[in-house]
N, C-alpha and C. Protein backbone atom coordinates (compact mmCIF):
# COMPACT_ATOMS: atom_id res chain seq x y z
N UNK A 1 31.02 14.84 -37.76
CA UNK A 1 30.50 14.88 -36.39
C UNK A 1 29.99 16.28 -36.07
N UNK A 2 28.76 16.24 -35.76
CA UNK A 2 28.21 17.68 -35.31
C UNK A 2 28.52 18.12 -33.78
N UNK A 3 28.70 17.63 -33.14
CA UNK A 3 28.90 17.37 -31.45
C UNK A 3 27.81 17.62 -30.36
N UNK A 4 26.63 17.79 -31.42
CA UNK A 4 25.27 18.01 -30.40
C UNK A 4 25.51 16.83 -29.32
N UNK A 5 24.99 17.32 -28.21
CA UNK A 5 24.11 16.40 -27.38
C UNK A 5 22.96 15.49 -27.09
N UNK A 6 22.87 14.12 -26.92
CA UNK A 6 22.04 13.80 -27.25
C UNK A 6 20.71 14.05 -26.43
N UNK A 7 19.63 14.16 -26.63
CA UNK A 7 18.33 14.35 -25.89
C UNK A 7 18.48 13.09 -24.61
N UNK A 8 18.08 14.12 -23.35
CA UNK A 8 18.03 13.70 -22.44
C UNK A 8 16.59 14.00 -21.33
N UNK A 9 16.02 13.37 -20.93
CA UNK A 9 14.91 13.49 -20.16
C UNK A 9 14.98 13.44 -18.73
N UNK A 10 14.69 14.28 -18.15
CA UNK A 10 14.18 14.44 -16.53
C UNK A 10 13.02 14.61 -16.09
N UNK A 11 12.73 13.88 -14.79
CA UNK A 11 11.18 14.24 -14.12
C UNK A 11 11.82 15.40 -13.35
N UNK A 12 10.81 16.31 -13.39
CA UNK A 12 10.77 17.73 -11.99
C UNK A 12 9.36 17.20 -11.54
N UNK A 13 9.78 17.38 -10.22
CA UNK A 13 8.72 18.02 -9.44
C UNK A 13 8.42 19.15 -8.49
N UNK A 14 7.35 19.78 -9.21
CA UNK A 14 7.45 21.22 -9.02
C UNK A 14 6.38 22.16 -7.97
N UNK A 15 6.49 22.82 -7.27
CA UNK A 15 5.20 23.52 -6.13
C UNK A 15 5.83 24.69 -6.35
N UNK A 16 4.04 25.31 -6.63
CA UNK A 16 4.19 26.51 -7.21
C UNK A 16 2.64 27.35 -6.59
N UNK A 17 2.57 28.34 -6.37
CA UNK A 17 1.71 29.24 -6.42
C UNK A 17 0.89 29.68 -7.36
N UNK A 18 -0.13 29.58 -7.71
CA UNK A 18 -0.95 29.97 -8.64
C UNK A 18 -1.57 31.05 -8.61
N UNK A 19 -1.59 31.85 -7.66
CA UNK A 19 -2.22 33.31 -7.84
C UNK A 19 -2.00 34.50 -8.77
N UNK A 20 -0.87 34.45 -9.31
CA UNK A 20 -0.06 35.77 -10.68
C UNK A 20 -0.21 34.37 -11.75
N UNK A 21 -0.85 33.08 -12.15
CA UNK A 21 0.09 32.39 -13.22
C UNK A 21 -1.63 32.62 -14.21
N UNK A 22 -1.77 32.54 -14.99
CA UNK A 22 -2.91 32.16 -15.70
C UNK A 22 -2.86 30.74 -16.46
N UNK A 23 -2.94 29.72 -15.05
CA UNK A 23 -2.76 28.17 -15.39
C UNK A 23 -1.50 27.81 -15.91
N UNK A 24 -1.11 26.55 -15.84
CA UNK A 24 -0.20 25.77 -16.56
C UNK A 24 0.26 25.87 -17.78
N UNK A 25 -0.45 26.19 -18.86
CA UNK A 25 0.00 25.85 -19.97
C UNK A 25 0.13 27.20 -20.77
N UNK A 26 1.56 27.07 -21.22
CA UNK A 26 2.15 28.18 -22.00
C UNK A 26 1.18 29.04 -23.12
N UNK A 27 1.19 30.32 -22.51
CA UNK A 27 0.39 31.17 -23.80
C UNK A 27 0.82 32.29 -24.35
N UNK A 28 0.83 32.85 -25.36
CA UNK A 28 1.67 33.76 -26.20
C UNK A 28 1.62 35.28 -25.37
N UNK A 29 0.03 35.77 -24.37
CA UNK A 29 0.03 36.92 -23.74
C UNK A 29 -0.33 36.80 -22.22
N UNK A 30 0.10 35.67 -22.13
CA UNK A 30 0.30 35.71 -20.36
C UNK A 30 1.17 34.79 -19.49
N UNK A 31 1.39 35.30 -18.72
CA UNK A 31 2.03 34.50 -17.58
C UNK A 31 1.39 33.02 -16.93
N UNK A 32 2.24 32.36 -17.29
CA UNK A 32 1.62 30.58 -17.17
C UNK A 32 3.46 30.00 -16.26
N UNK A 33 3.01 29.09 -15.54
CA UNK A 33 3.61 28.17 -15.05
C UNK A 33 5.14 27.42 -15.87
N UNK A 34 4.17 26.54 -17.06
CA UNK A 34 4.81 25.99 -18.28
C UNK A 34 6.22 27.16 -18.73
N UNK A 35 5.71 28.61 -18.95
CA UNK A 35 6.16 29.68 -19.59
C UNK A 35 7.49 29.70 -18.90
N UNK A 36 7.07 29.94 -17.72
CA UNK A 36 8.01 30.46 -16.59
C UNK A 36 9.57 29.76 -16.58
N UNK A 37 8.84 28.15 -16.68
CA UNK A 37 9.62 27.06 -16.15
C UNK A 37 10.51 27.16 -17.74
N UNK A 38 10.22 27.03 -18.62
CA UNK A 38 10.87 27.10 -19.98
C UNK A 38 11.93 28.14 -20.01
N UNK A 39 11.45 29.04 -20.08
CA UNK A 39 12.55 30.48 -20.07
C UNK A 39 13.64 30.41 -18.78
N UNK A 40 13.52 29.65 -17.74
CA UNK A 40 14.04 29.59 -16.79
C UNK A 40 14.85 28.42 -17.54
N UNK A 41 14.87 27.19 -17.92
CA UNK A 41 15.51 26.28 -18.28
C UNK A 41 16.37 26.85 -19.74
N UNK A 42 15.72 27.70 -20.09
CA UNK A 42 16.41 28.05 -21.21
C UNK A 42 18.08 28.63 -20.83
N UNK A 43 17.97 29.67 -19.77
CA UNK A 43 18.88 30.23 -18.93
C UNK A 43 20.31 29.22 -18.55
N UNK A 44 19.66 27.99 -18.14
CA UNK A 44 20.36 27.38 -17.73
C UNK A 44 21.28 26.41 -18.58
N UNK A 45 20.62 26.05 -20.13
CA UNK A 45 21.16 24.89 -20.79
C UNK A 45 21.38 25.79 -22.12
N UNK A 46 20.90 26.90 -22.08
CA UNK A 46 21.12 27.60 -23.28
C UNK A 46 19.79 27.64 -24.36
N UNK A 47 19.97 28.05 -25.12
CA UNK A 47 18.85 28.12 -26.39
C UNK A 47 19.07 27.03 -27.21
N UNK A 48 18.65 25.91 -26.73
CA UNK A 48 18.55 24.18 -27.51
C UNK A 48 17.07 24.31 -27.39
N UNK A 49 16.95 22.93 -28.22
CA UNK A 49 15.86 22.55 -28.74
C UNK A 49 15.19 22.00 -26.99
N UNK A 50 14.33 22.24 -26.83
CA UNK A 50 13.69 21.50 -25.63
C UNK A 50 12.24 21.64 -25.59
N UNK A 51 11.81 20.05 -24.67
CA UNK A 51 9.94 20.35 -24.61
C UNK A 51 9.77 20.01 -22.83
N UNK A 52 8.63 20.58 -22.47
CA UNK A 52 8.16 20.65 -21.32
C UNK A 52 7.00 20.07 -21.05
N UNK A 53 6.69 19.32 -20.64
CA UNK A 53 4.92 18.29 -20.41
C UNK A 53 4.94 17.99 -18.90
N UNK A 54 3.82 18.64 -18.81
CA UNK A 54 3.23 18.59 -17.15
C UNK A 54 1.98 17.42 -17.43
N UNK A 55 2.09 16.96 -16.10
CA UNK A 55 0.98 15.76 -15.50
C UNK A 55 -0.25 16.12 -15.94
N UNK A 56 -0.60 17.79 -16.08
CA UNK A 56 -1.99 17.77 -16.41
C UNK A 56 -2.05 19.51 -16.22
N UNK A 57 -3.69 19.84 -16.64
CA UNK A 57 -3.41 21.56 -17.03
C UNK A 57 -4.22 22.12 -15.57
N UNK A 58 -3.54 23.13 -15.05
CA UNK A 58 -4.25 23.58 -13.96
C UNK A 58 -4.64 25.03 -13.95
N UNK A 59 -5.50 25.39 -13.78
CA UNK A 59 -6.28 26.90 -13.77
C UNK A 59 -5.69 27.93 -13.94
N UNK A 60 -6.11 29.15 -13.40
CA UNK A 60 -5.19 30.65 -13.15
C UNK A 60 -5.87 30.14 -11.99
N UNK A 61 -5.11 30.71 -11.00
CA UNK A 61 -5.12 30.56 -9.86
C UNK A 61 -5.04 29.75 -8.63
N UNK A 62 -4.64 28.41 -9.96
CA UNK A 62 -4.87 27.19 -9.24
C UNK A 62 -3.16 26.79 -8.81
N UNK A 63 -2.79 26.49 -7.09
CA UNK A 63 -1.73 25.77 -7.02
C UNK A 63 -1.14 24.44 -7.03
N UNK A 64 -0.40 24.46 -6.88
CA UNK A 64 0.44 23.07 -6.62
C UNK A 64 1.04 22.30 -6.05
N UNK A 65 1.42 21.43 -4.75
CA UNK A 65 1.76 21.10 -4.01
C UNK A 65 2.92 19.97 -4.40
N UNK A 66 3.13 19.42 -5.80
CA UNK A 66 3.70 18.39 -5.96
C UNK A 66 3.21 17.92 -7.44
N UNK A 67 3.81 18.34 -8.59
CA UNK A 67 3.06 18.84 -9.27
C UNK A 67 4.41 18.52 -10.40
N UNK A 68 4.06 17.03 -11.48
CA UNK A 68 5.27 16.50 -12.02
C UNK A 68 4.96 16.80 -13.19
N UNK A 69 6.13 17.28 -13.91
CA UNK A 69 6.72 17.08 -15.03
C UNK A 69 7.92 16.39 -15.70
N UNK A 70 7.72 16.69 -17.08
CA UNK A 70 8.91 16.03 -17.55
C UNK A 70 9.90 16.87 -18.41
N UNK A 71 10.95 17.56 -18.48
CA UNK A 71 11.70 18.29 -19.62
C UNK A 71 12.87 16.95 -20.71
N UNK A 72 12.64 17.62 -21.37
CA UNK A 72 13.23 16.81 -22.51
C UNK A 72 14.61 18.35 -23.14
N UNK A 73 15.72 17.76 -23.10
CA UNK A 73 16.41 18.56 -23.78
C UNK A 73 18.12 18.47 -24.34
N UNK A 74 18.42 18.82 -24.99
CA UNK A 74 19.71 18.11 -25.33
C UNK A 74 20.81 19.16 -24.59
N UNK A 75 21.08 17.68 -23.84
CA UNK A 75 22.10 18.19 -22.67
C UNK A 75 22.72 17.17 -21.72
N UNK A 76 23.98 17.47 -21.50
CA UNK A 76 24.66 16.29 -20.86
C UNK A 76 24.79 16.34 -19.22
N UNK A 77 23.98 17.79 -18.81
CA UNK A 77 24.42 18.14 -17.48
C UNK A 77 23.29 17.15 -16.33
N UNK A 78 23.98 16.57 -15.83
CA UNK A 78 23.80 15.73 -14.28
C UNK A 78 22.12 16.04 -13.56
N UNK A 79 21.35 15.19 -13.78
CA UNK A 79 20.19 15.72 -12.78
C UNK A 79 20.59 16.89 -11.12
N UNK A 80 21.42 16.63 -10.58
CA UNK A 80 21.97 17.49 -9.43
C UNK A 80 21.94 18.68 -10.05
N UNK A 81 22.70 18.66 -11.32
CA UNK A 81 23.26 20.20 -11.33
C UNK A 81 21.91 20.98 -12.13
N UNK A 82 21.30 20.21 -13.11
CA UNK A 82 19.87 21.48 -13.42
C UNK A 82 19.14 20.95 -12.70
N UNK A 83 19.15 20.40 -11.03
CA UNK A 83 18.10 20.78 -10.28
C UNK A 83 18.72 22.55 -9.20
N UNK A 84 20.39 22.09 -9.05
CA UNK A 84 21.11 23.18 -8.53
C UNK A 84 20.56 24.70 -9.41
N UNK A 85 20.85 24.70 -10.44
CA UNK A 85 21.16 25.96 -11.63
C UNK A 85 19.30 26.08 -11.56
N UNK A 86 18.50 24.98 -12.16
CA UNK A 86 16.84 25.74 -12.26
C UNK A 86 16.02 26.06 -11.65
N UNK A 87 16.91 25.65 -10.08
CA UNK A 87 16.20 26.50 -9.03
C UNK A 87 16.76 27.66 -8.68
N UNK A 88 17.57 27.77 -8.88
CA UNK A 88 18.23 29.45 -8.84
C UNK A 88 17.33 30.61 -9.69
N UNK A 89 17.13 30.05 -11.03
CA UNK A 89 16.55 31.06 -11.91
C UNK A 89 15.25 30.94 -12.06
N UNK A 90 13.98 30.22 -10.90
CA UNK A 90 12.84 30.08 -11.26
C UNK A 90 12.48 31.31 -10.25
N UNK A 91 11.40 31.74 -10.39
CA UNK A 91 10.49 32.84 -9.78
C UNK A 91 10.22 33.05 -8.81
N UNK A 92 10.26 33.13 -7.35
CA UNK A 92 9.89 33.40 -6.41
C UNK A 92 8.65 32.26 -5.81
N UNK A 93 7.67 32.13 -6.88
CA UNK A 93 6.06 31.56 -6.82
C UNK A 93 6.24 29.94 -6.99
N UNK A 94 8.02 29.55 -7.62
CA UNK A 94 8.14 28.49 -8.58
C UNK A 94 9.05 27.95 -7.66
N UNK A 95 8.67 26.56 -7.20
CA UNK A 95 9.95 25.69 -5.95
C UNK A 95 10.12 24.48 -7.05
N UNK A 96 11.28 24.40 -6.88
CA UNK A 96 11.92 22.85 -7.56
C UNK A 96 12.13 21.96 -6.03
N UNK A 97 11.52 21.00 -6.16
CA UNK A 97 11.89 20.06 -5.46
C UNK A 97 12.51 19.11 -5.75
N UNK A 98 12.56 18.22 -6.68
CA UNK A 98 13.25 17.15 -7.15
C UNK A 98 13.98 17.74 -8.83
N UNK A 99 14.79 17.08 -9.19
CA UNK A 99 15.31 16.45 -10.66
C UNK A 99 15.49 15.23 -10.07
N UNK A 100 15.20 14.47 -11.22
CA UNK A 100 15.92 12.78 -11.60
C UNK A 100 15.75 12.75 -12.88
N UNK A 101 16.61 11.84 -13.42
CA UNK A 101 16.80 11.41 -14.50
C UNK A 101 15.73 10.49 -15.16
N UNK A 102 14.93 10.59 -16.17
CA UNK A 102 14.05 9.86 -16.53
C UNK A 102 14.02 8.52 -17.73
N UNK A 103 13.67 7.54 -17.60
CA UNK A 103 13.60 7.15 -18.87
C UNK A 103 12.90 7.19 -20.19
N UNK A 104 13.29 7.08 -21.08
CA UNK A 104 12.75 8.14 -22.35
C UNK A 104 11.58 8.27 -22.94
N UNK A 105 11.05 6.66 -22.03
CA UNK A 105 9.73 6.32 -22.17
C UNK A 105 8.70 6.93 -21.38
N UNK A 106 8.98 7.51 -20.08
CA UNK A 106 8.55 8.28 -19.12
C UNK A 106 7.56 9.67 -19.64
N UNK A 107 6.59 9.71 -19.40
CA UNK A 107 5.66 10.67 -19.96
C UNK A 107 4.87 11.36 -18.50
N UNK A 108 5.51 12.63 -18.02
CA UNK A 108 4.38 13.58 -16.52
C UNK A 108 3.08 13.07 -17.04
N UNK A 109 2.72 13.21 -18.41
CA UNK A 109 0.69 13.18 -18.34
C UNK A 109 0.28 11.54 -18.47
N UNK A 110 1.34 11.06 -19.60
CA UNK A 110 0.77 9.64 -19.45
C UNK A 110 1.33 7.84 -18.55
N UNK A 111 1.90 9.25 -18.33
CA UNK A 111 2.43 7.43 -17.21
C UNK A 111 2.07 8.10 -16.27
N UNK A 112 1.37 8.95 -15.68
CA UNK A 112 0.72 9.26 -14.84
C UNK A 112 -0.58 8.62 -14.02
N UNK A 113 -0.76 7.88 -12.98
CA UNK A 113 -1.84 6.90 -12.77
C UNK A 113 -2.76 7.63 -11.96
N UNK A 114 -3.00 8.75 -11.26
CA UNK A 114 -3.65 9.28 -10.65
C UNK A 114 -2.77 10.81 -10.25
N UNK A 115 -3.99 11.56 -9.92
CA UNK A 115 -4.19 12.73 -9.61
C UNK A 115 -4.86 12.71 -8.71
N UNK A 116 -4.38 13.80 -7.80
CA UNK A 116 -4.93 14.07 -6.15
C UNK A 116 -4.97 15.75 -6.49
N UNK A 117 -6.43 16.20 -5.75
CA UNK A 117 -6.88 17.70 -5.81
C UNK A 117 -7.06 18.23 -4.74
N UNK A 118 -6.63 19.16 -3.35
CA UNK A 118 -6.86 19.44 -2.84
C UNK A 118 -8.02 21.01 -2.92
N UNK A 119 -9.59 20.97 -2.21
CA UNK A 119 -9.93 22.16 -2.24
C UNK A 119 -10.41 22.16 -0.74
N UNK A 120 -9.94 23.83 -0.51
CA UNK A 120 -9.79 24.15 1.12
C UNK A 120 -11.04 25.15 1.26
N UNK A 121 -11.97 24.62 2.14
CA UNK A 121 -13.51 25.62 2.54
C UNK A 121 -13.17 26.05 4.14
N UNK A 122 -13.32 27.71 4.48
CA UNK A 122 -13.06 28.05 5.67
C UNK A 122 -14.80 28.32 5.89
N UNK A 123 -14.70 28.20 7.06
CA UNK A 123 -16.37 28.21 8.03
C UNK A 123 -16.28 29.37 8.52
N UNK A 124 -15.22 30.30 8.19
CA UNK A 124 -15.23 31.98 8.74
C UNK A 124 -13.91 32.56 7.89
N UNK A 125 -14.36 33.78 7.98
CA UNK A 125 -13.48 34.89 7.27
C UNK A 125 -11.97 34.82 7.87
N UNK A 126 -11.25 34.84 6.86
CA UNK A 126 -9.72 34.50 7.47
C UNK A 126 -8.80 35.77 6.62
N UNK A 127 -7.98 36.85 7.33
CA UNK A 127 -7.44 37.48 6.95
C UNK A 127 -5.85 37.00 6.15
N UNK A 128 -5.59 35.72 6.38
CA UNK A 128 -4.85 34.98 5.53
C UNK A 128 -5.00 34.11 4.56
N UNK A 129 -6.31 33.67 4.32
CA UNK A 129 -6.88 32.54 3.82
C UNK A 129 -7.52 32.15 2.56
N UNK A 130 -7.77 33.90 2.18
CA UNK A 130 -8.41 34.40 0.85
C UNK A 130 -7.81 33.41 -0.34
N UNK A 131 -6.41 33.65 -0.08
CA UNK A 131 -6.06 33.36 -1.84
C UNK A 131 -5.96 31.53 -1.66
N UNK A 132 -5.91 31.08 -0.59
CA UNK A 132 -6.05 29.58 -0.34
C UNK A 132 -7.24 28.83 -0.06
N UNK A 133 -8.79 29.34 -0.28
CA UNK A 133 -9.21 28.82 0.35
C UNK A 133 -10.81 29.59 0.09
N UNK A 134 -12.27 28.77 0.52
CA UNK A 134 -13.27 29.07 -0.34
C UNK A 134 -13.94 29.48 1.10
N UNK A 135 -14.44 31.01 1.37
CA UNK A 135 -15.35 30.73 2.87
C UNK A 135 -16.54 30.47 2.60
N UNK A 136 -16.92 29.64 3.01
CA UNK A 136 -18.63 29.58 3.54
C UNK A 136 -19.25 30.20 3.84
N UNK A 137 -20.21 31.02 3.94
CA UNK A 137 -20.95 31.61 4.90
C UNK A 137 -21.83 31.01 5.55
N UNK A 138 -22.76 30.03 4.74
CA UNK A 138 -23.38 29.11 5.27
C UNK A 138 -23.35 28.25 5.78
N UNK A 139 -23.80 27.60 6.79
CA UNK A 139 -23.45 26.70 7.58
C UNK A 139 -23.19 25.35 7.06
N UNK A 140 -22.50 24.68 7.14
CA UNK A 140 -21.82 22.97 6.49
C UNK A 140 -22.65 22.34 7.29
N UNK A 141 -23.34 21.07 6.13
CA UNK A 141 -23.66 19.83 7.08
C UNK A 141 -22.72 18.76 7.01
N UNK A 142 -21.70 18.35 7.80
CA UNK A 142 -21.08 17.27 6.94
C UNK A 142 -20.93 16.05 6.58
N UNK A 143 -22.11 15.76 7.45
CA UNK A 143 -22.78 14.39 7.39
C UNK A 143 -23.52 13.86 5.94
N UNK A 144 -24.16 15.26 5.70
CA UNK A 144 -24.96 15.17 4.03
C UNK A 144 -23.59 15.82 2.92
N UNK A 145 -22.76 16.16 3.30
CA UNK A 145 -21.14 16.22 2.57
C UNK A 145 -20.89 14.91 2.22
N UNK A 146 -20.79 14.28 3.08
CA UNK A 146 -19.88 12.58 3.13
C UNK A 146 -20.99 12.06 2.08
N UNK A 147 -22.23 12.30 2.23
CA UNK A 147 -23.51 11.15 1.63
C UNK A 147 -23.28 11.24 0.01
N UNK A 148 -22.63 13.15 -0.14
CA UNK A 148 -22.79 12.91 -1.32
C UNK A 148 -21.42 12.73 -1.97
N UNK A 149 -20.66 12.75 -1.74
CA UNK A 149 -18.84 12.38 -1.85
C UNK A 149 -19.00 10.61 -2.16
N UNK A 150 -19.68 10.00 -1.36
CA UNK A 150 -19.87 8.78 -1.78
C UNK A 150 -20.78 8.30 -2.79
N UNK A 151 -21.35 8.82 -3.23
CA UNK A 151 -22.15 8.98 -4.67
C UNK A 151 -21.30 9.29 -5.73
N UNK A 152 -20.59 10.04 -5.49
CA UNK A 152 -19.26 10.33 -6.63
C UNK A 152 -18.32 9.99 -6.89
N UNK A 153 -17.90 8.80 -5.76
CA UNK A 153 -17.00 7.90 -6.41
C UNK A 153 -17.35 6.89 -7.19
N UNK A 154 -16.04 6.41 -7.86
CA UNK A 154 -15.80 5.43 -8.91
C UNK A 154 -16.34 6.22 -10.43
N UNK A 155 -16.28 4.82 -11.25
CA UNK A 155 -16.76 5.71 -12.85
C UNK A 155 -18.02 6.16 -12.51
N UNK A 156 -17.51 7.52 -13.62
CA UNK A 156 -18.96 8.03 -13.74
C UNK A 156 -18.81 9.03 -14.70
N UNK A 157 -19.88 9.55 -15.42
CA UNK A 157 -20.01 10.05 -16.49
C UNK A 157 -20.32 11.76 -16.11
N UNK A 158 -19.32 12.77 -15.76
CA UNK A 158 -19.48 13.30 -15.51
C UNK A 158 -19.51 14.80 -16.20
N UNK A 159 -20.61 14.94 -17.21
CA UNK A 159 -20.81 15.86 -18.52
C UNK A 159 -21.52 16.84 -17.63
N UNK A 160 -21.79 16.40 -16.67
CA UNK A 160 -22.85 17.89 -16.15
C UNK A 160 -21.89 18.81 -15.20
N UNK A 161 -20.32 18.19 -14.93
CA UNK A 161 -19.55 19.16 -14.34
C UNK A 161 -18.44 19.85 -15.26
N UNK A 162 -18.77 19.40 -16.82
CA UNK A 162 -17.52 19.91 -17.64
C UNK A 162 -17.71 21.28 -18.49
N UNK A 163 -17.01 21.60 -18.96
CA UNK A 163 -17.69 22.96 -20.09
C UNK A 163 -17.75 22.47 -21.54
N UNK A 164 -18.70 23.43 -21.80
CA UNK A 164 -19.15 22.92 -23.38
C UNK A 164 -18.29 22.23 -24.15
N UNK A 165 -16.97 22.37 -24.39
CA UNK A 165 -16.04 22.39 -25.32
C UNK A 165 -15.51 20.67 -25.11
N UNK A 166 -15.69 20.70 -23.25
CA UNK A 166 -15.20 19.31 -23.18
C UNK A 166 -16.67 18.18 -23.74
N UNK A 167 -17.40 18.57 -23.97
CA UNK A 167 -18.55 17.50 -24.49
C UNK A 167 -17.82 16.73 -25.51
N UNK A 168 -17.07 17.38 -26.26
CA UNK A 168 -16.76 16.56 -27.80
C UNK A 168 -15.96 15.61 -27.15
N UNK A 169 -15.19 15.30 -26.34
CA UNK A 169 -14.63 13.95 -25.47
C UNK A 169 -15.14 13.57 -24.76
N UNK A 170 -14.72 12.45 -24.62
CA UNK A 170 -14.94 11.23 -22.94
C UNK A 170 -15.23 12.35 -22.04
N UNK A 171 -16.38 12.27 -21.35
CA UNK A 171 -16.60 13.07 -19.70
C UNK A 171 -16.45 11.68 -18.50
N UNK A 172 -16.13 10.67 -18.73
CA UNK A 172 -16.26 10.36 -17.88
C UNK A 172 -14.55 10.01 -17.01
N UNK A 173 -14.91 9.93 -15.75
CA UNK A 173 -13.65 10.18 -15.04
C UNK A 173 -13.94 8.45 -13.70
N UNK A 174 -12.82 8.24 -13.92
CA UNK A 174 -12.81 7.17 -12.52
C UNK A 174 -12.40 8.33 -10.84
N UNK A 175 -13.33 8.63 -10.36
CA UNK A 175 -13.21 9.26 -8.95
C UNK A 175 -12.91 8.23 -8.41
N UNK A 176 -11.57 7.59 -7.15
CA UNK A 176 -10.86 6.76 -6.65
C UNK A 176 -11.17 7.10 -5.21
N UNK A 177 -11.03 8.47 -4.54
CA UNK A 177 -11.50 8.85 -3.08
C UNK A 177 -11.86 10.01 -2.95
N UNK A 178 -12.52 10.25 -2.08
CA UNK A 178 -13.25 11.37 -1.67
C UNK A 178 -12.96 11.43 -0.22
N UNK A 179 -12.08 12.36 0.25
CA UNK A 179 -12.14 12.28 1.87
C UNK A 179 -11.97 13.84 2.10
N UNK A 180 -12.22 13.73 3.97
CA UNK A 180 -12.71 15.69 4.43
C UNK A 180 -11.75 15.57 5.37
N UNK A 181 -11.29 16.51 5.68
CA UNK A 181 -9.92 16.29 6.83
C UNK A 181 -10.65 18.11 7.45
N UNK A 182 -10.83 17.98 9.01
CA UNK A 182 -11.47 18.85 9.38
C UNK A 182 -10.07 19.61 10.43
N UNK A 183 -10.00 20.47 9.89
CA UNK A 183 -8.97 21.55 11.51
C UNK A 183 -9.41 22.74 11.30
N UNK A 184 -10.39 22.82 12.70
CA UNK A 184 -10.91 24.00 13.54
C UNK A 184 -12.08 24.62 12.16
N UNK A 185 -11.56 25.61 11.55
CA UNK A 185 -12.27 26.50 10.98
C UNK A 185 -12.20 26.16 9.32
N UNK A 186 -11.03 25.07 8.81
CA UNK A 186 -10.73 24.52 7.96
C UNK A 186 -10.82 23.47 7.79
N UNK A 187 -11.70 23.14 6.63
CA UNK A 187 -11.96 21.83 6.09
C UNK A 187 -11.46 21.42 4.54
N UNK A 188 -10.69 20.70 4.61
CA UNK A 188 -9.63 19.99 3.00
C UNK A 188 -10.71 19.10 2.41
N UNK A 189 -10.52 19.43 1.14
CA UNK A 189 -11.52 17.90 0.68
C UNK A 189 -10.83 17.35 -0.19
N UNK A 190 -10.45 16.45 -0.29
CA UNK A 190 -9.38 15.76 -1.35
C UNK A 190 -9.78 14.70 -2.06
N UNK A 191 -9.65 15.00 -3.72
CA UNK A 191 -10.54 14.20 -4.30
C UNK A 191 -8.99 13.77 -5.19
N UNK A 192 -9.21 12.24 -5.34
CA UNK A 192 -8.11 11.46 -6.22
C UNK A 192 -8.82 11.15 -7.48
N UNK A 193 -8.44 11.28 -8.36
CA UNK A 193 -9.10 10.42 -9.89
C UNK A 193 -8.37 10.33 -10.92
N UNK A 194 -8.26 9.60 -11.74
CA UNK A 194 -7.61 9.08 -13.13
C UNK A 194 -7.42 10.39 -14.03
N UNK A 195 -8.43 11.52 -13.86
CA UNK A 195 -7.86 12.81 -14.43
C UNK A 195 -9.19 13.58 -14.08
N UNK A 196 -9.49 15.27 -13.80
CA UNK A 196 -10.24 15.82 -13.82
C UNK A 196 -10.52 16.66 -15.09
N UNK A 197 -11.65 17.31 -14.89
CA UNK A 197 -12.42 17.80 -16.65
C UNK A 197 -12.05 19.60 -15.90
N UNK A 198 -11.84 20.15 -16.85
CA UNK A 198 -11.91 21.93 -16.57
C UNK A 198 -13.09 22.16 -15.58
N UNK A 199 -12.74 22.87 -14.57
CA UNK A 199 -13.64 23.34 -13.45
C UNK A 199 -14.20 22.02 -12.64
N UNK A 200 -14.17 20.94 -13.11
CA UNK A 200 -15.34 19.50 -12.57
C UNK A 200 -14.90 19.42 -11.08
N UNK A 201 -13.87 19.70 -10.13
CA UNK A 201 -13.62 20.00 -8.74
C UNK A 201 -14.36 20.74 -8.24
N UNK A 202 -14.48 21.96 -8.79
CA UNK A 202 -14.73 22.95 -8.53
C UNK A 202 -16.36 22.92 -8.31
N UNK A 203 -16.80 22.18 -8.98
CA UNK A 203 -18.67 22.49 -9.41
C UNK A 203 -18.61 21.22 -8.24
N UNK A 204 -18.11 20.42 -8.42
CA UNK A 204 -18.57 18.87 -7.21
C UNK A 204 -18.65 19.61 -6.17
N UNK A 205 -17.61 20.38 -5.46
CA UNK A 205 -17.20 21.07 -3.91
C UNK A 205 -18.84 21.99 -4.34
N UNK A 206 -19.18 22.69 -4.84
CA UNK A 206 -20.22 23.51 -4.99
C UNK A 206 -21.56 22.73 -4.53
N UNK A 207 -21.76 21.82 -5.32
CA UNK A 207 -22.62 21.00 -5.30
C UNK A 207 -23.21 20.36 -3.78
């Protein structure tokens, strides 16, 4: 008998700040999300074997509002208690909101059925707003906004918003909704879809 533990799986869900992270996914010379959350779990369960898989990869700079993963690791301790202990030792930038216990079949990226993106455009200069948020200078129409938000839903083959690298795969994405939520000087645009391509939010809101 060796007395390991057997591998055990949990969903987190995690909101985090993206302004210090250089995106989601763990890299050997920078500060990432993934990174953070690992070394922090490490703290807590010790130096075991463990893996970390998020719903999907998000920018430098990009945040999170609700934002699931899954850890896998051999360990017998209680969803309560490494949600208690890995929020103690995560970063300032890094909120644990949930642990639960997962089943083993459970995958953050692929049992994942949709993704929701929030991007925030201010109609004036905001001395709080910088690191949240895109100003305009130019004036919004948002009538010809909506015309073209509805052109972009459902499938569609969307190679002219991806970067080179993503050509060698599928560009196309099922866009599910497109809606504008307007307060005062701030306008949300929230786009849902089956998965987004590197930057492809980013160039649509441009567009």
């Amino acid at each position: 008998m060796t007395g390991k533990s057997p591998l055990r799986r949990y969903k987190l869900v995690l909101e985090y700040d993206g302004t210090n992270f250089s995106g989601w996914q763990k890299q050997a010379d920078a500060r990432t999300v993934q990174g953070d959350v690992l070394k922090a779990a490490a703290r807590v369960v010790g130096e075991v074997a463990m893996d970390l898989q998020g719903c999907g990869r998000t920018d430098g700079g990009v945040h999170a509002l609700e934002y699931v993963a899954h850890l896998e690791v051999a360990s017998k301790m209680p969803p309560q208690e490494v949600e208690r202990r890995l929020a103690e030792e995560l970063p300032k930038d890094i909120a644990l909101l949930a642990v639960t216990k997962a089943d083993p079949r459970f995958h953050a990226r692929y049992s994942c059925l949709a993704r929701s993106y929030v991007y925030q455009l201010r109609t004036r200069k905001s001395a709080f707003g910088k690191r949240y948020g895109w100003w305009v200078r130019e004036p919004l129409d948002l009538a010809v906004m909506h015309q073209a938000a509805a052109v972009m839903e459902g499938m569609h083959d969307f190679a002219a918003f991806a970067e080179k690298q993503e050509l060698k795969k599928s560009t196309k994405v099922d866009v599910q909704q497109i809606r504008f939520l307007v307060e005062g000087d701030l306008i949300r645009l929230r786009v849902v879809g089956s998965h987004f391509l590197w930057h492809m939010v980013r160039r649509m809101v441009g567009v």
